[in-house]
N, C-alpha and C. Protein backbone atom coordinates (compact mmCIF):
# COMPACT_ATOMS: atom_id res chain seq x y z
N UNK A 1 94.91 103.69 106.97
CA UNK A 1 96.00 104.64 107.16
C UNK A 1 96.04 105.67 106.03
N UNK A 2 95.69 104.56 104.70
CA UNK A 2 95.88 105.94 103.44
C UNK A 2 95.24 107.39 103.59
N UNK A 3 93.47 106.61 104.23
CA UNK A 3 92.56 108.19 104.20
C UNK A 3 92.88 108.92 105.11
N UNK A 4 93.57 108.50 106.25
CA UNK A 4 93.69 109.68 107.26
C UNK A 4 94.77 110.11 107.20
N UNK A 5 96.04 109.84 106.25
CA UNK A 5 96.76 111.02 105.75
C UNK A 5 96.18 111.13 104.90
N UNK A 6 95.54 111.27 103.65
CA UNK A 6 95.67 111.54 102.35
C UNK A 6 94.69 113.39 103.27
N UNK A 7 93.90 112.85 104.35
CA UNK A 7 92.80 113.73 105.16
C UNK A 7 94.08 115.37 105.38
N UNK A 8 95.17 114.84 106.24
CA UNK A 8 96.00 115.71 106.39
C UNK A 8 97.08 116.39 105.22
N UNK A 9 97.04 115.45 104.36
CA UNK A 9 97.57 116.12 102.52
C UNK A 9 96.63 117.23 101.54
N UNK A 10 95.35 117.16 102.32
CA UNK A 10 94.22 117.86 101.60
C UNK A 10 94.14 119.02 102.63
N UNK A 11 95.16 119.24 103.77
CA UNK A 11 94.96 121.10 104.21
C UNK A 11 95.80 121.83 103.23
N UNK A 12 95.59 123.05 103.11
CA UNK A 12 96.32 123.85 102.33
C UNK A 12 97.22 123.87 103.12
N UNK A 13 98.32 123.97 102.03
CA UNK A 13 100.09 124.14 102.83
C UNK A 13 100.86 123.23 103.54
N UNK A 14 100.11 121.69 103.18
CA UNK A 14 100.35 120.65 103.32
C UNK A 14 101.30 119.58 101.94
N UNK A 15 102.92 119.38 101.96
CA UNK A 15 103.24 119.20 100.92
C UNK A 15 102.89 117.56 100.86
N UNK A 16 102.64 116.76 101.96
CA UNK A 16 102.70 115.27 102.20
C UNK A 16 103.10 115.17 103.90
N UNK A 17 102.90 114.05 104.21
CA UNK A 17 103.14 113.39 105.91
C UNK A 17 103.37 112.05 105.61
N UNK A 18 103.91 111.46 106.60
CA UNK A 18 103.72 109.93 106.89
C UNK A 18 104.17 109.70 108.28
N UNK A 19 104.48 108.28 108.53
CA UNK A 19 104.22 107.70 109.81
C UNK A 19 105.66 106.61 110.08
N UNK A 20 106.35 107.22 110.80
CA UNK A 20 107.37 106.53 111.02
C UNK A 20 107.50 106.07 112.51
N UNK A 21 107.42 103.98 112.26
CA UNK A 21 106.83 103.62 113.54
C UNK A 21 108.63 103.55 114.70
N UNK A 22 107.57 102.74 116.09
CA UNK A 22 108.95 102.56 116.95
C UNK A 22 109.97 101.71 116.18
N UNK A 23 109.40 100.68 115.30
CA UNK A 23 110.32 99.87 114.66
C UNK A 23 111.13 100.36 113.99
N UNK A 24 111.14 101.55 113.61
CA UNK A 24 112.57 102.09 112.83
C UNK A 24 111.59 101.94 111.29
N UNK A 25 110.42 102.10 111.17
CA UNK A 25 110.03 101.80 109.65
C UNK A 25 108.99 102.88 109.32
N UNK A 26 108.88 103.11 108.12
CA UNK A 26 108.06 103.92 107.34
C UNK A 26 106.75 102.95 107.36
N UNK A 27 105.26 103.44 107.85
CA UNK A 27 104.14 102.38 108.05
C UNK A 27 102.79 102.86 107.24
N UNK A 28 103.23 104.10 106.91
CA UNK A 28 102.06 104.81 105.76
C UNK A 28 102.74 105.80 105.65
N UNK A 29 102.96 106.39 104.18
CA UNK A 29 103.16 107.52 103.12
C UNK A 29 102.00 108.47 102.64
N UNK A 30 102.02 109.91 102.32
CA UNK A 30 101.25 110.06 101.54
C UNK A 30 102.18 111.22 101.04
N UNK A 31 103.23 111.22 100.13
CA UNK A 31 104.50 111.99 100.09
C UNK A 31 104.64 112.08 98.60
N UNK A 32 104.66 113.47 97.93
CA UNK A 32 105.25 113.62 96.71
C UNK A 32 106.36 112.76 96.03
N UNK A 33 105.91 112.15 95.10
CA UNK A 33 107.06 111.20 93.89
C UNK A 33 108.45 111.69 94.10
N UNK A 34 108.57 112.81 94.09
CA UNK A 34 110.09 112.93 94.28
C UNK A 34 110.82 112.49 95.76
N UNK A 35 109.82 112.22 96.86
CA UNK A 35 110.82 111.61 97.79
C UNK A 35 110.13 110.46 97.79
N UNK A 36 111.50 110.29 97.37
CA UNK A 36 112.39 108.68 97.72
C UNK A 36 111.61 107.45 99.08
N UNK A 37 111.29 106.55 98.82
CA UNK A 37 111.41 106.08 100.02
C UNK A 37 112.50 106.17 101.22
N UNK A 38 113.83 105.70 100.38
CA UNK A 38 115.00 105.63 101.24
C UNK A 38 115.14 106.74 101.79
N UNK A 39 114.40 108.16 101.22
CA UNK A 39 115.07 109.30 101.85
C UNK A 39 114.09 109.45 102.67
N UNK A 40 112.94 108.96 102.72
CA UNK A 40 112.15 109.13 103.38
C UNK A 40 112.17 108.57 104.78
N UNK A 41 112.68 107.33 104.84
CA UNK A 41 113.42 106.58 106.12
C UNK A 41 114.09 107.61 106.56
N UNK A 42 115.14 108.00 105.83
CA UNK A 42 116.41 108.78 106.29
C UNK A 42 115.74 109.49 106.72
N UNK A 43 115.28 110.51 106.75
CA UNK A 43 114.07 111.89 107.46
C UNK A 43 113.57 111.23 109.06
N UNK A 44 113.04 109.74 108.42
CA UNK A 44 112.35 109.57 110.03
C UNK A 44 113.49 108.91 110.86
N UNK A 45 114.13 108.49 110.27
CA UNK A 45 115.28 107.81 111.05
C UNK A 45 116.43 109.04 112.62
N UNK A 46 116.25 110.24 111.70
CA UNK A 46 117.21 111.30 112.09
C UNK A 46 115.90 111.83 113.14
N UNK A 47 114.89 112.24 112.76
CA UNK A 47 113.67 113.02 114.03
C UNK A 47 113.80 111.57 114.57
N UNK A 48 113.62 111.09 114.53
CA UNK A 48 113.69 109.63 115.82
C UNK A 48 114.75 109.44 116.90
N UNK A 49 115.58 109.83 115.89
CA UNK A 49 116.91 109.97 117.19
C UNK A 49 116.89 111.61 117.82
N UNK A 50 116.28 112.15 117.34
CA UNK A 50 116.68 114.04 118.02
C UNK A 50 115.63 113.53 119.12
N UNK A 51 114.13 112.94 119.07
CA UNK A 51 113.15 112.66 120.06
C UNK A 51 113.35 111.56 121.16
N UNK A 52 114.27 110.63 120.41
CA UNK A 52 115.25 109.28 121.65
C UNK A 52 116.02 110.35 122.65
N UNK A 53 117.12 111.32 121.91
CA UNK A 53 118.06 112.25 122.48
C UNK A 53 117.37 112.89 123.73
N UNK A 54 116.11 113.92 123.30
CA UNK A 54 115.54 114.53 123.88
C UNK A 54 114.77 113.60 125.12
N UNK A 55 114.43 112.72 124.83
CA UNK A 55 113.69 111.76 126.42
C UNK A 55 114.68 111.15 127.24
N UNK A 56 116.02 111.11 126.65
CA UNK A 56 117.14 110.62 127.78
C UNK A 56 117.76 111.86 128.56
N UNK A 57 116.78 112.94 128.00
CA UNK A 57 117.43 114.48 129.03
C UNK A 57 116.15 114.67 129.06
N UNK A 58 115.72 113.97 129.69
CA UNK A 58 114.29 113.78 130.11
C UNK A 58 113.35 114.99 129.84
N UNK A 59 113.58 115.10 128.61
CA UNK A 59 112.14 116.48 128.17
C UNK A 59 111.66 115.20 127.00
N UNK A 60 109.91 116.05 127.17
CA UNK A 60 108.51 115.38 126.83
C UNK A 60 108.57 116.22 125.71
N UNK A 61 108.50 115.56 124.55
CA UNK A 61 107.94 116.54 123.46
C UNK A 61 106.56 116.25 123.08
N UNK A 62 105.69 117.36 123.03
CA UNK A 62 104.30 117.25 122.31
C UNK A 62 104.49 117.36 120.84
N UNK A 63 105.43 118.30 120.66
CA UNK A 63 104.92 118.62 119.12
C UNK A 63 106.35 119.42 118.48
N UNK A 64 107.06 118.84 117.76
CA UNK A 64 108.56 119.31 116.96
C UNK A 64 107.95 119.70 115.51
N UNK A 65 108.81 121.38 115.28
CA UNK A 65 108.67 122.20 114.43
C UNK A 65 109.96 122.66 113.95
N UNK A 66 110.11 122.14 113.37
CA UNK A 66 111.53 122.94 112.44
C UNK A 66 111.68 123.60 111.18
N UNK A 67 111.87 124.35 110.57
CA UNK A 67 111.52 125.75 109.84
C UNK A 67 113.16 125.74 108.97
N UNK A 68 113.07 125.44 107.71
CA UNK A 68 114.02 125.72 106.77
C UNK A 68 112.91 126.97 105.62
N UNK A 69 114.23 127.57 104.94
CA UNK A 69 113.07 128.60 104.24
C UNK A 69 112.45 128.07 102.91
N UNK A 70 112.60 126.68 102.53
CA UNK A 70 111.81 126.43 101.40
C UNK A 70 110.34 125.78 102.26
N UNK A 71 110.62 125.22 103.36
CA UNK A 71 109.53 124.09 104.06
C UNK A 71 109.63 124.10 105.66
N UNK A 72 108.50 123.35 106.49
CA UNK A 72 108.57 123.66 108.07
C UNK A 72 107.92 122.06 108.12
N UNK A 73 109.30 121.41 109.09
CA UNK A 73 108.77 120.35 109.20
C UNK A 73 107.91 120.21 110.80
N UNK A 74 106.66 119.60 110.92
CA UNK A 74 105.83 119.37 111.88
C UNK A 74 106.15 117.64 112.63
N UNK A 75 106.55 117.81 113.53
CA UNK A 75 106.34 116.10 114.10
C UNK A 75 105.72 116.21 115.18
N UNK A 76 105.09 114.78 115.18
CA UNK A 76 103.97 114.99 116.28
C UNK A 76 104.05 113.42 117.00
N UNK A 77 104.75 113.37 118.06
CA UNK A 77 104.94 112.13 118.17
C UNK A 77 104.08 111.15 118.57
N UNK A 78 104.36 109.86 118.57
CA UNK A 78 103.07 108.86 118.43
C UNK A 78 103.03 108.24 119.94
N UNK A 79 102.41 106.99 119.84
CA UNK A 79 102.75 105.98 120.97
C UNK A 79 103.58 105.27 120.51
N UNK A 80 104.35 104.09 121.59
CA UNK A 80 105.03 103.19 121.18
C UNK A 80 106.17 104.04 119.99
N UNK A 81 106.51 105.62 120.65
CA UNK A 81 108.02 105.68 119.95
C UNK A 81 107.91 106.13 118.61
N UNK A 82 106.58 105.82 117.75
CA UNK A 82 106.39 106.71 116.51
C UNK A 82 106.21 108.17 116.12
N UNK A 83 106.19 108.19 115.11
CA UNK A 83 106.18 109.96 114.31
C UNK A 83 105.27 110.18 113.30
N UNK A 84 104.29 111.34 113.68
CA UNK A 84 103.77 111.54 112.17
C UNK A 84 104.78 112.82 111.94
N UNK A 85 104.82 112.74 110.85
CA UNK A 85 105.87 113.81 110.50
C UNK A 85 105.14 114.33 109.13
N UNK A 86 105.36 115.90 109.25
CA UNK A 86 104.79 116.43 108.00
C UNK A 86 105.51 117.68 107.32
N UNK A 87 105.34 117.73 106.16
CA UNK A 87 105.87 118.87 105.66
C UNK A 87 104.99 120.04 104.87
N UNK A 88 105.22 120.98 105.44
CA UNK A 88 104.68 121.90 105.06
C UNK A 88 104.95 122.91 104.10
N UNK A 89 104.27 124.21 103.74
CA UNK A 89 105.08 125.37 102.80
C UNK A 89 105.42 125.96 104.67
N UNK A 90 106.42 127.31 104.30
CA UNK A 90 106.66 127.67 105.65
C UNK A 90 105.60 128.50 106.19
N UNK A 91 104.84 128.79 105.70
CA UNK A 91 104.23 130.24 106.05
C UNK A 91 102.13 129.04 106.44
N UNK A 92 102.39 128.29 106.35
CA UNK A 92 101.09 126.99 106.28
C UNK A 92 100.44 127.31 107.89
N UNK A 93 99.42 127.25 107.85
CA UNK A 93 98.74 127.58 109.18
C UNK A 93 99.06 126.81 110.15
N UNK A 94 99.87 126.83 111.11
CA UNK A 94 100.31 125.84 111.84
C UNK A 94 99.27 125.28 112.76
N UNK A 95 98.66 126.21 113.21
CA UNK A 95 97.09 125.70 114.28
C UNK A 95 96.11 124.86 113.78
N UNK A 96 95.69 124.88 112.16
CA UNK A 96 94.64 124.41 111.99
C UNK A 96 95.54 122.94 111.40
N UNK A 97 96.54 123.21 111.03
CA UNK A 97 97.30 121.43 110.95
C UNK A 97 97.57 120.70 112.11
N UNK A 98 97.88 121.58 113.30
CA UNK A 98 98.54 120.83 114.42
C UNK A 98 96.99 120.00 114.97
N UNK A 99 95.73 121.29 114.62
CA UNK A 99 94.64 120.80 115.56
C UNK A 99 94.30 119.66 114.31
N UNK A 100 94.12 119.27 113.68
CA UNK A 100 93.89 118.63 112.48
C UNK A 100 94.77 117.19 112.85
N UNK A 101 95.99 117.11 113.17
CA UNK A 101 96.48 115.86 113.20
C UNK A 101 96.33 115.56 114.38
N UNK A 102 96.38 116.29 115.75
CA UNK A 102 95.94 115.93 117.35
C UNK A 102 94.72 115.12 117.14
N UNK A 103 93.85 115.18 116.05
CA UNK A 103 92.13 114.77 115.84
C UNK A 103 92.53 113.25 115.70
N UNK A 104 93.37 113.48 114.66
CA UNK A 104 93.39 112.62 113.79
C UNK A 104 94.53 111.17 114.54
N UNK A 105 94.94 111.47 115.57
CA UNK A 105 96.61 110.73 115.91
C UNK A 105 96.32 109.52 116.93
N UNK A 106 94.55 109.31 117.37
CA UNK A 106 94.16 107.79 117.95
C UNK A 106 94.20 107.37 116.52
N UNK A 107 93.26 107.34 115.81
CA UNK A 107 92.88 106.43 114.75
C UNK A 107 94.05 106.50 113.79
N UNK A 108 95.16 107.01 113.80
CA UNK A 108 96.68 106.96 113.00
C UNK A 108 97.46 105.98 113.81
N UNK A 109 97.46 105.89 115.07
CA UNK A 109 98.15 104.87 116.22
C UNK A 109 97.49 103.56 116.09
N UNK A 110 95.84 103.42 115.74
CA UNK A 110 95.29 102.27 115.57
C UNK A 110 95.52 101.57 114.48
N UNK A 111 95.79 102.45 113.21
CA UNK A 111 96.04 101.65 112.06
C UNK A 111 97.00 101.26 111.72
N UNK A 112 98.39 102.23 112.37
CA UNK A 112 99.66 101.84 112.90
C UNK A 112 99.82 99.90 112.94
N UNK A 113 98.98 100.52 114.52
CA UNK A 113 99.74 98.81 114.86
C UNK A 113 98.58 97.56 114.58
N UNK A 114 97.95 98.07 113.30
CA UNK A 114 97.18 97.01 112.71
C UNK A 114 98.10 96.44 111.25
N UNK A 115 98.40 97.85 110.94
CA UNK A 115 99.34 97.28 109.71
C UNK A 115 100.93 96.83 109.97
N UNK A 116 101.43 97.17 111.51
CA UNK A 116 102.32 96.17 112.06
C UNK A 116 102.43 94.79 112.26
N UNK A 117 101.15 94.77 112.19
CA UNK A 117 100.48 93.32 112.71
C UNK A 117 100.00 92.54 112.03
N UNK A 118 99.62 93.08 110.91
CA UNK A 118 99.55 92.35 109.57
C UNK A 118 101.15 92.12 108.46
N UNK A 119 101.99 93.09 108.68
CA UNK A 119 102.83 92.67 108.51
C UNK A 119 104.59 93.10 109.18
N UNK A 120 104.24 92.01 109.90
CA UNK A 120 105.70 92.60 110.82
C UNK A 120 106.82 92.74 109.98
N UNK A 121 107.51 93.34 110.77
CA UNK A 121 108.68 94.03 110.30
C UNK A 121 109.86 93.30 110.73
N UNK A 122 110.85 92.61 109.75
CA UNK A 122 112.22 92.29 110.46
C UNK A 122 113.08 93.39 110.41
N UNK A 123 114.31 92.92 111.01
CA UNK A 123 115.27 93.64 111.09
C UNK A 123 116.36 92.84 109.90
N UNK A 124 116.56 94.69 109.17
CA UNK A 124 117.11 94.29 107.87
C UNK A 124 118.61 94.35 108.25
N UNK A 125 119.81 93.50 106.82
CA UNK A 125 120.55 92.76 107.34
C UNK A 125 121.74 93.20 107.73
N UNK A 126 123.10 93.22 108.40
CA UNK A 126 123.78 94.23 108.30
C UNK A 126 124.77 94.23 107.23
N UNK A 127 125.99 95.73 107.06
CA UNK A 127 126.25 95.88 106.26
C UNK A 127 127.55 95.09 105.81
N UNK A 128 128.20 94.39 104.87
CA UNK A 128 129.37 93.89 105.38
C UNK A 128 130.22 95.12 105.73
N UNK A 129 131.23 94.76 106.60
CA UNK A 129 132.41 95.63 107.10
C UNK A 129 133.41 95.94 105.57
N UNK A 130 133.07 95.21 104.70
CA UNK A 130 134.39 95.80 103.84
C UNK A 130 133.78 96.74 102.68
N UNK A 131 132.22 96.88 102.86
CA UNK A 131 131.20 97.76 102.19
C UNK A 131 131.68 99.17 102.74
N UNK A 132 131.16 98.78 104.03
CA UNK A 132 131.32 100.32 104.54
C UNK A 132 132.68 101.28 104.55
N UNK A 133 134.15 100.29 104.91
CA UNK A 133 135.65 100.56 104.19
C UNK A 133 135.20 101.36 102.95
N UNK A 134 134.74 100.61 102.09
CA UNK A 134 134.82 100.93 100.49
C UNK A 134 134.00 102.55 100.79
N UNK A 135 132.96 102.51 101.11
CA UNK A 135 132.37 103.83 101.28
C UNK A 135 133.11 104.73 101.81
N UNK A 136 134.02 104.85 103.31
CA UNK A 136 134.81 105.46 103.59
C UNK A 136 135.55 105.79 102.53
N UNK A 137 136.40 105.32 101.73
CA UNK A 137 137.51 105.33 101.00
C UNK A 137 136.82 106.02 99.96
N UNK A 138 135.89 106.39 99.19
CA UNK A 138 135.19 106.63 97.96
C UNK A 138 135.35 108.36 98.46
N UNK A 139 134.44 108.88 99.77
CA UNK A 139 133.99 109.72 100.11
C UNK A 139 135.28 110.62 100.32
N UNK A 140 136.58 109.24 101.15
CA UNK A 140 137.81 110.29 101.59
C UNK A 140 138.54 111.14 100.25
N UNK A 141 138.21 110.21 98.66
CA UNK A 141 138.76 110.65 97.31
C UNK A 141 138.58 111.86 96.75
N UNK A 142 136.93 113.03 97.23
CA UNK A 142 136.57 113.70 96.85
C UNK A 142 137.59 114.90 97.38
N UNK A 143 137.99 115.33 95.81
CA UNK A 143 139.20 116.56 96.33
C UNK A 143 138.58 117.41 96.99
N UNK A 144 139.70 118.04 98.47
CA UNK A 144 139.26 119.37 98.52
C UNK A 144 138.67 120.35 97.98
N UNK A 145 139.36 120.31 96.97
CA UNK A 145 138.87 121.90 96.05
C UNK A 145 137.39 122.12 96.00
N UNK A 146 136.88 121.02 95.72
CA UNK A 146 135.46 120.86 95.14
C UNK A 146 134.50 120.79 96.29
N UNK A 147 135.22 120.45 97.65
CA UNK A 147 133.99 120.39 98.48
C UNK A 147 133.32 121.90 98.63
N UNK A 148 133.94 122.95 98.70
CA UNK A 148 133.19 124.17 98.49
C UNK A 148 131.64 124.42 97.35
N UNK A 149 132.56 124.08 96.62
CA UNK A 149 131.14 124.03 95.32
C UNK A 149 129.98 122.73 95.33
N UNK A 150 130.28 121.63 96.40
CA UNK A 150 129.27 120.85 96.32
C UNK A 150 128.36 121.08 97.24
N UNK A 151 128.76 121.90 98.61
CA UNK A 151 128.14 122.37 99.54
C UNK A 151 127.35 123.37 99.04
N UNK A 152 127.82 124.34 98.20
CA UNK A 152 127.00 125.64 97.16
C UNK A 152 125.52 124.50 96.77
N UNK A 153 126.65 123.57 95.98
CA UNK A 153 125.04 122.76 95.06
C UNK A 153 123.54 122.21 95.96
N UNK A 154 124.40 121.79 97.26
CA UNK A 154 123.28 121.57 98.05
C UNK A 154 122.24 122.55 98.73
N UNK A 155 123.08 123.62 98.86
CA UNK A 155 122.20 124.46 99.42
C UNK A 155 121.02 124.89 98.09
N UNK A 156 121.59 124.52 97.00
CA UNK A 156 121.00 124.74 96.00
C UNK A 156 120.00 124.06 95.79
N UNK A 157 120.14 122.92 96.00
CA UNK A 157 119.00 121.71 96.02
C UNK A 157 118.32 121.59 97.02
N UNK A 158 118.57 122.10 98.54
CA UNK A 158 117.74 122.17 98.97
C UNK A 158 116.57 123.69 99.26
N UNK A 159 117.10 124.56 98.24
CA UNK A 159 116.17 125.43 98.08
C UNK A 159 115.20 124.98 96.93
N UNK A 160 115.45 124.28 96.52
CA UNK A 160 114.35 123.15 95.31
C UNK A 160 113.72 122.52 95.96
N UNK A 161 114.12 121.09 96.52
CA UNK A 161 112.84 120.37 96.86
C UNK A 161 113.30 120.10 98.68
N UNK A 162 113.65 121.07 98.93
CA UNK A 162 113.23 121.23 100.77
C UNK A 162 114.61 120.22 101.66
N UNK A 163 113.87 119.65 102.77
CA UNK A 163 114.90 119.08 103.95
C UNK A 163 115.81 117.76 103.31
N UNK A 164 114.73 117.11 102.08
CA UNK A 164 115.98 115.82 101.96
C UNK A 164 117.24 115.89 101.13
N UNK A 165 117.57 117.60 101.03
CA UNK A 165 118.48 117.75 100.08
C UNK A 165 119.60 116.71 100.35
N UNK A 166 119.85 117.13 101.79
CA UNK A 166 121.09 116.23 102.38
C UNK A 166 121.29 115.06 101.94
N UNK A 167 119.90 114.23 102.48
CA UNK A 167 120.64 112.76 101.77
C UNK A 167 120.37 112.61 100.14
N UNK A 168 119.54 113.08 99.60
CA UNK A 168 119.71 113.10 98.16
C UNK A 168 121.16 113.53 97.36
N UNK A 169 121.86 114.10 98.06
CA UNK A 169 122.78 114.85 97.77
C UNK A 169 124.01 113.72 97.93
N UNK A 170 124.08 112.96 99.17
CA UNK A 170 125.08 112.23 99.73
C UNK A 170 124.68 110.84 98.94
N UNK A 171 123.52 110.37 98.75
CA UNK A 171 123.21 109.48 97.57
C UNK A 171 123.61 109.39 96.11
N UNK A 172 123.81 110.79 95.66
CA UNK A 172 124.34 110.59 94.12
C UNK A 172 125.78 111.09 94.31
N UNK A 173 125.99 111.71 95.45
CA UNK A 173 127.87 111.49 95.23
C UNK A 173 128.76 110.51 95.22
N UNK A 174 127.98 109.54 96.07
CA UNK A 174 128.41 108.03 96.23
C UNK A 174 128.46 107.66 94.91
N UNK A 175 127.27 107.95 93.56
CA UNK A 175 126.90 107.24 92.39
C UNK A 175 128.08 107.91 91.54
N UNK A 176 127.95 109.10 91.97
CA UNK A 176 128.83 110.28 90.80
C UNK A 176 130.41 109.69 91.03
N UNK A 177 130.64 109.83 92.23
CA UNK A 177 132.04 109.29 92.00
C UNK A 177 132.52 108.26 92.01
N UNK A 178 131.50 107.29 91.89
CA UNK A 178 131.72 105.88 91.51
C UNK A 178 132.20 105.73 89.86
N UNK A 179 131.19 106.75 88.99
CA UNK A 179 131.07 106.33 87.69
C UNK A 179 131.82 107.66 87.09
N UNK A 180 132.49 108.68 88.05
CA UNK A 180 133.25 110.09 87.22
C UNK A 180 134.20 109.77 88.25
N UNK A 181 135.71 110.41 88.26
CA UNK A 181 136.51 110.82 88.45
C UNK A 181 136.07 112.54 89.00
N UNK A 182 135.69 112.25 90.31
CA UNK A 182 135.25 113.81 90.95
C UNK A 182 136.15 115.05 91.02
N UNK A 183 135.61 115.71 90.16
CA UNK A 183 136.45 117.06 90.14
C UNK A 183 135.66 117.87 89.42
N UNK A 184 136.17 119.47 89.09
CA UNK A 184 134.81 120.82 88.91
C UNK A 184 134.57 120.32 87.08
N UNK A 185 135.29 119.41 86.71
CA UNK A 185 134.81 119.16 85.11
C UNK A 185 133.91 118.16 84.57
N UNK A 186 133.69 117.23 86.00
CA UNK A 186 132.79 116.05 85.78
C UNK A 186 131.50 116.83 86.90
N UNK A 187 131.57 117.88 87.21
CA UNK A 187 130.03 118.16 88.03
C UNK A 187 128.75 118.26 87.05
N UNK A 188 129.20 118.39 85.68
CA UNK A 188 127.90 118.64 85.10
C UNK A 188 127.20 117.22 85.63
N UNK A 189 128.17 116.01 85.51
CA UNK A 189 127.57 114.30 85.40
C UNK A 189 126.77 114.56 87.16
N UNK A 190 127.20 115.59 88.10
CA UNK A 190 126.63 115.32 89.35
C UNK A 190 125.00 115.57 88.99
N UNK A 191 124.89 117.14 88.65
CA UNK A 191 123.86 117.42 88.11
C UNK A 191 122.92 117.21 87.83
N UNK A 192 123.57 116.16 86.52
CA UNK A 192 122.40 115.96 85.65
C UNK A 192 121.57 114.56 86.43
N UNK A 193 123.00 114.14 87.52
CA UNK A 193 121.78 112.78 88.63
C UNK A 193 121.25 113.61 89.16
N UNK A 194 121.40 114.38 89.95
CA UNK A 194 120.78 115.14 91.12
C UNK A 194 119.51 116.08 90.08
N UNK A 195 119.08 116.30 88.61
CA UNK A 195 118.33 116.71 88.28
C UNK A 195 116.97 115.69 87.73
N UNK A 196 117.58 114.11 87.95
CA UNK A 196 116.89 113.19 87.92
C UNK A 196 116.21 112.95 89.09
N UNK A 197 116.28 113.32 89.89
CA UNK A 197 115.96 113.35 91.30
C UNK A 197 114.82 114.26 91.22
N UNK A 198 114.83 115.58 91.01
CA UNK A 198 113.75 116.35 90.85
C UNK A 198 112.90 116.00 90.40
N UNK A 199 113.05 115.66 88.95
CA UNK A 199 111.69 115.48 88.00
C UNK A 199 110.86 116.10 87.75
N UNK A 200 111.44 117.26 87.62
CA UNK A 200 109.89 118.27 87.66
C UNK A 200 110.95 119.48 86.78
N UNK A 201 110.20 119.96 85.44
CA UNK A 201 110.88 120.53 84.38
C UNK A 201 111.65 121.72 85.23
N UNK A 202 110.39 122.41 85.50
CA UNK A 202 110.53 123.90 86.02
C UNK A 202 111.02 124.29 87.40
N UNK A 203 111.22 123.15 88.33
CA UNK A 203 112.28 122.75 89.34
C UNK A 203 113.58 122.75 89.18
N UNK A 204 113.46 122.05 87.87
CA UNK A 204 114.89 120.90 87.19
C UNK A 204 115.99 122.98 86.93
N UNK A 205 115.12 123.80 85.80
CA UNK A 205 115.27 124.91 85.54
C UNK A 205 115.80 125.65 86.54
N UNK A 206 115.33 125.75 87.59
CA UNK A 206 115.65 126.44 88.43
C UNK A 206 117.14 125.92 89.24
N UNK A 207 117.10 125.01 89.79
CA UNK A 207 118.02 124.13 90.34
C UNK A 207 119.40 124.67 89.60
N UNK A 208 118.87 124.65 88.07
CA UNK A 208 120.20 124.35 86.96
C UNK A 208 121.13 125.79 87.37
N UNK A 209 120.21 126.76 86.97
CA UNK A 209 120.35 128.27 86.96
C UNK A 209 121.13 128.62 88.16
N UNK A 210 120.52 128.06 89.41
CA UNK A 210 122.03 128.25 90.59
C UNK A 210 123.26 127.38 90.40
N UNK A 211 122.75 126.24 89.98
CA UNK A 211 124.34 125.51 89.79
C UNK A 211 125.44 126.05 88.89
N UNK A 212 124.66 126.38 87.64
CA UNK A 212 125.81 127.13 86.72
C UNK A 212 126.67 128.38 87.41
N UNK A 213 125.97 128.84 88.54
CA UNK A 213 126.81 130.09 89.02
C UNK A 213 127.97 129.71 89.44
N UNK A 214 127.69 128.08 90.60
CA UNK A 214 128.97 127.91 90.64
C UNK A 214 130.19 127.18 89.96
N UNK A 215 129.50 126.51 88.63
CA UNK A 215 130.28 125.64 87.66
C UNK A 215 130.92 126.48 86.35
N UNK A 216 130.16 128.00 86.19
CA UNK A 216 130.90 128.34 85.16
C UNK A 216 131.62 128.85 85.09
């Protein structure tokens, strides 16, 4: 599975892909350090349901393209309900990737359900009910005032590192206002998680430079 993405990570304008099976699981990566596994689920989890959506209004998809202006995500759906999903720069040759993974998407389906099969997948456990309360209640705390400027920050972050701004974003607010008292004087503490996330100096720089517009 590794070489035949690492095959589709080596076109130009290719940022990473992977393979998200019918089981609801991530089954090969070949994805830049900064995403997350978990966010990486989250990504295939959400095209999984727009492609469930789309076959119960009975349209066939060959091939899903969606276009934000930092990145253009490519999905290409599998057998048995899977996704290769890829991300691109926006402007990335779409023909010679699409014809590139069509090549490539028997022997990605074969290794699929070899590494299913070597190691199956359970179903992970559920959440308690007074977890998810607590989450409600955390999220309902975040003052008004501030939701304006956190929506600014995201759009901010996701002109940095592309589509997983969202849940990266909804991941450290949970953290931020666990450990700050959320309001416009504790956002530097959002920040400086959400600049741990990046990891990348001259990302980190950039990121900062829009946030201060709306924090100072």
């Amino acid at each position: 599975m590794d070489s035949l993405l690492q095959e589709i990570t080596a076109l130009p304008g290719v940022f990473g892909c992977f393979v998200y099976s019918g089981e609801r699981q991530v089954v090969g990566s070949k994805m830049p350090p900064i995403f997350r596994k978990d966010n990486i689920k989250a990504i295939g989890s959400l095209l999984a349901r727009t492609v469930q959506t789309g076959r119960m209004a009975q349209l066939g998809f060959k091939k899903i393209e969606i276009k934000y202006n930092e990145s253009l995500l490519m999905i290409k759906p599998l057998e048995n309900e899977a996704l290769l999903v890829l991300i691109c720069e926006p402007n990335a040759n779409k023909s010679l990737i699409a014809m590139t993974a069509g090549m490539l998407a028997g022997d990605i389906e074969i290794a699929m359900a070899q590494a299913i099969k070597a190691h199956p997948i359970s179903s992970p456990p559920s959440r308690p009910a007074e977890t998810i309360q607590a989450s409600q209640v955390e999220e309902a705390e975040i003052d008004e005032k501030i939701a304006p400027v956190l929506e600014q920050i995201k759009e901010a972050l996701a002109m940095t590192i592309g589509p997983i701004a969202g849940p990266v974003m909804k991941d450290n607010i949970e953290i931020w206002s666990k450990q700050n008292t959320p309001s416009l004087s504790s956002l530097p503490a959002l920040a400086k998680l959400l600049c741990s996330e990046i990891d990348d100096k001259i990302l980190e720089q950039k990121f900062m430079a829009e946030v201060n517009k709306f924090t100072a």
